[in-house]
Protein backbone atom coordinates (compact mmCIF):
# COMPACT_ATOMS: atom_id res chain seq x y z
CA UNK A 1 120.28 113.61 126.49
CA UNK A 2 120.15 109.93 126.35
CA UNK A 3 118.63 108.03 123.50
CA UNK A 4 116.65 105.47 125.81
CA UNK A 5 115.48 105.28 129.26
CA UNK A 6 117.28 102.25 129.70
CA UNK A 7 120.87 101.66 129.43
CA UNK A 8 120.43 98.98 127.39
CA UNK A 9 118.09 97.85 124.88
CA UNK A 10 115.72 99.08 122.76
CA UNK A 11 113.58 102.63 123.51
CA UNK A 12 109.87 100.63 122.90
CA UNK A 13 109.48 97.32 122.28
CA UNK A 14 105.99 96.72 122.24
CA UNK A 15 103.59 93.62 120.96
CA UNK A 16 100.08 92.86 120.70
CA UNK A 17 98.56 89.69 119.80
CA UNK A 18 94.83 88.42 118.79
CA UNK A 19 93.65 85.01 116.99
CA UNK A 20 91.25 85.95 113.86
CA UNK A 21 89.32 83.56 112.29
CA UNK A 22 90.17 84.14 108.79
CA UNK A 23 93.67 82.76 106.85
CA UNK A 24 96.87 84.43 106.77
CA UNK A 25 96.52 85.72 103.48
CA UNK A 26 93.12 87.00 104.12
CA UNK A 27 94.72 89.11 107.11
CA UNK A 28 97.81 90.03 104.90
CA UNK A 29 95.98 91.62 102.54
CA UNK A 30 94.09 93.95 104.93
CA UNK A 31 96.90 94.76 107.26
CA UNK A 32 98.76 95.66 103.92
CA UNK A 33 96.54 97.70 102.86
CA UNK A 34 97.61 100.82 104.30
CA UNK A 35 95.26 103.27 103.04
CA UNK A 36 92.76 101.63 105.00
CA UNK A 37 94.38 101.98 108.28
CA UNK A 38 91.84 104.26 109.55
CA UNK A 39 89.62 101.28 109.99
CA UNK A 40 91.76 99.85 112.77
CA UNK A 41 94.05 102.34 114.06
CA UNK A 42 94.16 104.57 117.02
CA UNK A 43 96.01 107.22 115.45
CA UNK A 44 96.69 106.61 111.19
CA UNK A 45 93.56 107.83 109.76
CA UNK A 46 94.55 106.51 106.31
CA UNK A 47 96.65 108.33 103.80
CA UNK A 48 98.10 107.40 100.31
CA UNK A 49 100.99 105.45 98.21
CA UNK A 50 103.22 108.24 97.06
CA UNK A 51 106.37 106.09 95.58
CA UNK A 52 107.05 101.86 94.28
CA UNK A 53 104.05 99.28 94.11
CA UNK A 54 101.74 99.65 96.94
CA UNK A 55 102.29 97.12 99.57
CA UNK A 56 105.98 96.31 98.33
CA UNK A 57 109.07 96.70 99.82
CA UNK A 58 110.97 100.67 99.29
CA UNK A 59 107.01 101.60 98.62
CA UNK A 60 106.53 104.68 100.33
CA UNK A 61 103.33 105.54 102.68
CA UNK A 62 101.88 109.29 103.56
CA UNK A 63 99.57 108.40 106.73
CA UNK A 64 97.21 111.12 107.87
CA UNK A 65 97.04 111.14 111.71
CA UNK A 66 95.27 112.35 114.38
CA UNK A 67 96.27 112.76 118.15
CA UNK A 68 93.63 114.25 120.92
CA UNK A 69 95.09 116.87 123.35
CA UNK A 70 94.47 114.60 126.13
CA UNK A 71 96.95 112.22 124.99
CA UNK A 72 99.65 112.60 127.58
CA UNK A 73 98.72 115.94 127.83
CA UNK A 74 101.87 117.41 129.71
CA UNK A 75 104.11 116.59 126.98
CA UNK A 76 104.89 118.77 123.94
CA UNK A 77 103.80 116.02 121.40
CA UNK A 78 102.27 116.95 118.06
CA UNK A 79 98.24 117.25 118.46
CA UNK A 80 95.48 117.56 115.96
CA UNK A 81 96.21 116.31 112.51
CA UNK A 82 99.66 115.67 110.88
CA UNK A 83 101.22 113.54 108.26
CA UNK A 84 104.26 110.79 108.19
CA UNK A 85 106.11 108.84 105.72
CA UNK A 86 106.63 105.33 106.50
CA UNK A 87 108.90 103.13 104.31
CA UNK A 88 107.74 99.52 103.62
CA UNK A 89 110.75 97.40 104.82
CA UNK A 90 109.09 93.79 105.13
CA UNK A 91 106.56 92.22 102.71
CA UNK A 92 105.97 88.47 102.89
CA UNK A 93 102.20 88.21 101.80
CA UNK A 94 100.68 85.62 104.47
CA UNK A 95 103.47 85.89 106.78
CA UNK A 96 104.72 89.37 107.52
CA UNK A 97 104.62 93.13 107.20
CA UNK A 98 106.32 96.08 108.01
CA UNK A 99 107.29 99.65 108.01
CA UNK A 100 109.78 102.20 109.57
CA UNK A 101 109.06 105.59 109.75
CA UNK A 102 110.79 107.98 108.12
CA UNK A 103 112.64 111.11 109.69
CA UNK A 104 112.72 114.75 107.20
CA UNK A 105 115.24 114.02 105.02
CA UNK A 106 113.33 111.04 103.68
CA UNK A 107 115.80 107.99 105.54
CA UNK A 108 114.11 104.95 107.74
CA UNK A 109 114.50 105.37 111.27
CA UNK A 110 114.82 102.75 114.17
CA UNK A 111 111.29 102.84 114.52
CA UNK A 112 109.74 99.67 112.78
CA UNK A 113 105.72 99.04 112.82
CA UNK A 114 104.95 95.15 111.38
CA UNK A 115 102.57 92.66 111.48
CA UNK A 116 103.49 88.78 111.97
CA UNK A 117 101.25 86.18 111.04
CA UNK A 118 101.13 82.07 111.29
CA UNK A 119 98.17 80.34 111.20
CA UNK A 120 96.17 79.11 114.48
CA UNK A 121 95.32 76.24 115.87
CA UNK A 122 91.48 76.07 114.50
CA UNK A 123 91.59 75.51 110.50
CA UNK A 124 91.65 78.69 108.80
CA UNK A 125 92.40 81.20 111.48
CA UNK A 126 95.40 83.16 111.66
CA UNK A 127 97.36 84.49 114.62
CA UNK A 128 98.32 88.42 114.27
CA UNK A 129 101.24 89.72 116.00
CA UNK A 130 101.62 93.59 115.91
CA UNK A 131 105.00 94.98 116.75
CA UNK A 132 106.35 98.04 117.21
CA UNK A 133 109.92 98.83 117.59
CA UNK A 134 112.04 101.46 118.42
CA UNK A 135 116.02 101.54 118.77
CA UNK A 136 117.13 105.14 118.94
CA UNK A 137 115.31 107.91 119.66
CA UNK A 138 113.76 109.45 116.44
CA UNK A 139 113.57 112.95 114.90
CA UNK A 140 110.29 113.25 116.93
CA UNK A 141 110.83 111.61 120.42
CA UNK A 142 114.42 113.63 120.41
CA UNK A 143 112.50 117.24 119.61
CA UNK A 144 109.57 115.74 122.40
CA UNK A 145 111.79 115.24 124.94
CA UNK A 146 114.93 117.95 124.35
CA UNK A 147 114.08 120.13 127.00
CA UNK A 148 112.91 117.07 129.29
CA UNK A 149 114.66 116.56 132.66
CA UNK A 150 115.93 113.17 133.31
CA UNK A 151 112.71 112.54 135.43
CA UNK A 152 110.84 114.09 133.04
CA UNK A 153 111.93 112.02 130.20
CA UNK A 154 111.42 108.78 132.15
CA UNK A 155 108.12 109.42 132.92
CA UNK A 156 107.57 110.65 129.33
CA UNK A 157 108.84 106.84 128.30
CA UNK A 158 106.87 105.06 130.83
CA UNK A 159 103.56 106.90 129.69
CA UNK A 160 104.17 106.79 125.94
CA UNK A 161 104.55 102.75 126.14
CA UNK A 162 101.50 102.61 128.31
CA UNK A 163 99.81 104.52 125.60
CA UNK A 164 101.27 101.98 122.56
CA UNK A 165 100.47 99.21 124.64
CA UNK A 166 96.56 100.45 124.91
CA UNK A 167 96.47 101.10 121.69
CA UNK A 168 98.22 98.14 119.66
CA UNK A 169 95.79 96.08 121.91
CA UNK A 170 93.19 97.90 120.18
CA UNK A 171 94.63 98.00 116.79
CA UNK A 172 94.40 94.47 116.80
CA UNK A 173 90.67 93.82 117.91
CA UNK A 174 89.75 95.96 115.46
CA UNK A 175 91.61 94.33 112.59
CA UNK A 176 89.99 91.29 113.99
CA UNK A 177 86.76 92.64 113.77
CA UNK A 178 87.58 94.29 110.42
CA UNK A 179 88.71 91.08 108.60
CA UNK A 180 85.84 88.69 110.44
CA UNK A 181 83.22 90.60 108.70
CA UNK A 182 84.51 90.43 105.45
């Protein structure tokens, strides 16, 4: 099987972008806040800290997610409710934030979630960058797509970014609207 769909490059590289009328540190310290990720996410319901300083780099996340069965439906992807670890790997308060899942054994995989931030162009508003990355194919996507066809796997890939790309677009209206009300 091959890692990527691509011969080159990355697996997903996907970005979404909104401007939020609030400073960067205002913004940092919600998108930090992991256990309320349920406010803005498509997917992370919330979870816990369960190891270093919450919000800190080596700090260790348990998210509680949630995927409908109509979510690419023909694939053999996890559905209902199920838990990750995520690792925090970047924490800049005001500038950036991020995390890479973690596989069974407890190591960080090639698959990075973060948040960028700079501020805007109107005083006090911040613009939010959310990234996700993916080098190599992870414990998950490999067991997904192991008994895929080449086909199958490519039109696995093409429906799973459409699906990120939805949703990080999402993800970061919400946080908008999440951090504007504050």
């Amino acid at each position: 099987m091959t890692d990527t769909p691509m011969k080159d490059g990355p697996l997903f590289e996907v970005r979404a972008e909104a401007v939020i009328a609030a400073p960067p540190e205002a913004v940092y310290a919600t998108v930090s806040d992991l256990p309320r990720c349920g406010e803005w996410s498509e997917e992370c319901n919330g979870g816990e800290w369960i190891s270093g300083a919450p919000g800190t780099v080596g700090a260790v996340f348990r998210g509680e997610n949630f995927r409908s069965p109509d979510v690419v439906a023909w694939a053999p992807v996890v559905r209902g409710t199920w838990h990750t670890e995520a690792e925090v790997v970047t924490a800049e308060p005001g500038r950036r934030f991020g995390w890479a899942m973690r596989d069974s054994a407890g190591r960080a995989q090639e698959s990075v979630w973060s948040y960028e931030l700079a501020a805007g162009g109107e005083a006090d508003s911040t613009v939010l960058v959310h990234s996700f990355w993916m080098g190599r194919a992870t414990e998950g996507i490999r067991g997904i797509t192991a008994g895929m066809s080449e086909a199958e796997r490519a039109e696995f890939f093409s429906a799973w970014a459409a699906k990120l790309t939805a949703e990080m677009a999402a993800t970061v209206q919400r946080v908008k609207g999440v951090v504007e009300k504050s």
